[in-house]
Protein backbone atom coordinates (compact mmCIF):
# COMPACT_ATOMS: atom_id res chain seq x y z
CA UNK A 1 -46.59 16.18 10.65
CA UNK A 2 -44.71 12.72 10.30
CA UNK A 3 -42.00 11.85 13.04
CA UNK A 4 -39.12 10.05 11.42
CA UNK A 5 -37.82 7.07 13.40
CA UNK A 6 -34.32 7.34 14.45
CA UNK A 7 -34.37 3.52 15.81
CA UNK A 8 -33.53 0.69 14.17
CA UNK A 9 -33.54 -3.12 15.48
CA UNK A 10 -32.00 -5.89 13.96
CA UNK A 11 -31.56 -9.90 14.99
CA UNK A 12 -28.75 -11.37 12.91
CA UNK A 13 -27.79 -15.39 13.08
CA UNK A 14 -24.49 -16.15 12.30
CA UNK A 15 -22.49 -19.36 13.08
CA UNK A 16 -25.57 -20.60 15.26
CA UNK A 17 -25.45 -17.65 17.24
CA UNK A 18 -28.10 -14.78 17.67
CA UNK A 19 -26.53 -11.23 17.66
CA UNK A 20 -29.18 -8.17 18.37
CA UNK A 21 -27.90 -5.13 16.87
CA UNK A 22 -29.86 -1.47 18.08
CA UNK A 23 -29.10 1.03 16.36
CA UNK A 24 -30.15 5.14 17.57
CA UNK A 25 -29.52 8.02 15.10
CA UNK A 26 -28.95 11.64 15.54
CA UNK A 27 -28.08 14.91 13.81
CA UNK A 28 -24.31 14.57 14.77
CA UNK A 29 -24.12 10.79 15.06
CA UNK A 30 -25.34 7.28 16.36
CA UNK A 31 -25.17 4.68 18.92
CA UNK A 32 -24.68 1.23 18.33
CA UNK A 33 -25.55 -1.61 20.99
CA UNK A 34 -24.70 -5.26 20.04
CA UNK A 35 -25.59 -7.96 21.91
CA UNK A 36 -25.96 -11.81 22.46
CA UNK A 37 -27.99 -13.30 24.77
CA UNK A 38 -28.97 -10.69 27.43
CA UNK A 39 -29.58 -7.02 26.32
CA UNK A 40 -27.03 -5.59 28.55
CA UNK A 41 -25.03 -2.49 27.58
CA UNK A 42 -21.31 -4.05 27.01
CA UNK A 43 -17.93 -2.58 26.54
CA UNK A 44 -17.76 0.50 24.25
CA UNK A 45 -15.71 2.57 21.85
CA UNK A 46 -16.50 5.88 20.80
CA UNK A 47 -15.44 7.41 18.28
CA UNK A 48 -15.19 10.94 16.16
CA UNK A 49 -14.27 11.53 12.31
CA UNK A 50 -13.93 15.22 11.47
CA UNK A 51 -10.97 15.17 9.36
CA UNK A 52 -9.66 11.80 6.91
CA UNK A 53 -8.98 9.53 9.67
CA UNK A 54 -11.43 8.70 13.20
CA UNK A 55 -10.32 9.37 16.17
CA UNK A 56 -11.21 6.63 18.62
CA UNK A 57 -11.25 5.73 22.57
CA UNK A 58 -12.36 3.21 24.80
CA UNK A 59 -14.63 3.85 26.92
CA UNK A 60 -15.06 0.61 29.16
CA UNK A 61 -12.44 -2.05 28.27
CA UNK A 62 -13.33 -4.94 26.21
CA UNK A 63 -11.51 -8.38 27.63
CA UNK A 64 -11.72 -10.23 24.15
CA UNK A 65 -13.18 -8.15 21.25
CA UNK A 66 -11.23 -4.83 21.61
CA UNK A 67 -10.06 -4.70 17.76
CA UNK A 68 -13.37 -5.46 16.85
CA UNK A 69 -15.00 -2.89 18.78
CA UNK A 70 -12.77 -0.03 18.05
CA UNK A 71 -13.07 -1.37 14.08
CA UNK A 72 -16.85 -1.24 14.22
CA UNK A 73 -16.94 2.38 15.53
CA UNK A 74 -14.53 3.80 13.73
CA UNK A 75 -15.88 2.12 10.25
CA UNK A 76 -19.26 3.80 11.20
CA UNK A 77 -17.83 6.94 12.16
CA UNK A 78 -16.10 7.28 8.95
CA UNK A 79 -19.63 6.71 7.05
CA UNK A 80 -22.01 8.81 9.15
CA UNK A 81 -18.67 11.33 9.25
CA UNK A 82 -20.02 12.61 13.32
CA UNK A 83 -19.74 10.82 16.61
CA UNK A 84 -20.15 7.32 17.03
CA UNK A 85 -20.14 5.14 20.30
CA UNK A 86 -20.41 1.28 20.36
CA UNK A 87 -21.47 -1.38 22.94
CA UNK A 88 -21.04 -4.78 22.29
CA UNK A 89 -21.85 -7.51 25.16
CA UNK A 90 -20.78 -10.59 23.39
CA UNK A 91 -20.35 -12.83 26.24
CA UNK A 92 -18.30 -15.70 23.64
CA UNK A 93 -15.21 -14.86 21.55
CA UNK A 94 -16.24 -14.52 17.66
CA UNK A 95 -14.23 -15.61 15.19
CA UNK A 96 -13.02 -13.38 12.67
CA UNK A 97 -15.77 -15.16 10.05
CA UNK A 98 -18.53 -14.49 12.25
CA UNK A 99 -16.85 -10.85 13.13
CA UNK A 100 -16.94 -9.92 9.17
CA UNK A 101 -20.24 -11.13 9.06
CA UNK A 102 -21.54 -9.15 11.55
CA UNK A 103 -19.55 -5.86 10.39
CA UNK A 104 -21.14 -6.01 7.08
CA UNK A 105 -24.81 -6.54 8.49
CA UNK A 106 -24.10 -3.20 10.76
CA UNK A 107 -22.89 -1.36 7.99
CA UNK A 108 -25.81 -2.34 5.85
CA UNK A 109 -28.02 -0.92 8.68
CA UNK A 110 -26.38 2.38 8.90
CA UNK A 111 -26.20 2.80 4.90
CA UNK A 112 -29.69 1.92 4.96
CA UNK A 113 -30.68 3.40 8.27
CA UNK A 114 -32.64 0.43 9.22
């Protein structure tokens, strides 16, 4: 019998920075940790789509990247259509380049699972 991996691990450098996006799948849903620098669980949005349009909340307050959290979970949300929580410890500001950047590469991962 073959176990299926529901992890996924993925270093991304953008604008001379080093982002490490984890990724855990399950039946109903995933979590998302994205981090630069230390692997520390950051601020996070979860998030729920069960109808046309997610349902978000935070669940510990970002002080800079709020839209981008809440954007990142409720993207993946809408694509996995279950439950989706975020962290993101991103100890700089990103720019909205290196933010688009980084949404695509997470998407990619959770189309792909991997």
């Amino acid at each position: 019998m073959s176990i299926e991996s529901r992890y996924f691990n993925s270093l991304f450098d953008i604008a001379n920075r080093r982002f490490s996006v984890q990724l855990l799948r399950f039946d109903n849903g995933s979590f998302v940790s994205i981090t630069e620098g230390k692997e520390n669980i950051g601020s996070m949005s979860a998030s729920i789509t069960s109808g046309p349009v997610p349902t978000s909340t935070i669940i510990i307050p970002s002080k800079k990247e709020s839209l981008f959290l809440k954007l990142m979970s409720e993207q993946i949300s809408s694509i996995i259509q279950g439950i989706n929580i975020v962290s993101a410890f991103l100890p700089q500001e990103i720019d909205s380049n290196t933010a688009k950047i980084l949404m695509t590469k997470v998407m990619e991962m959770i189309r792909n699972d991997r």
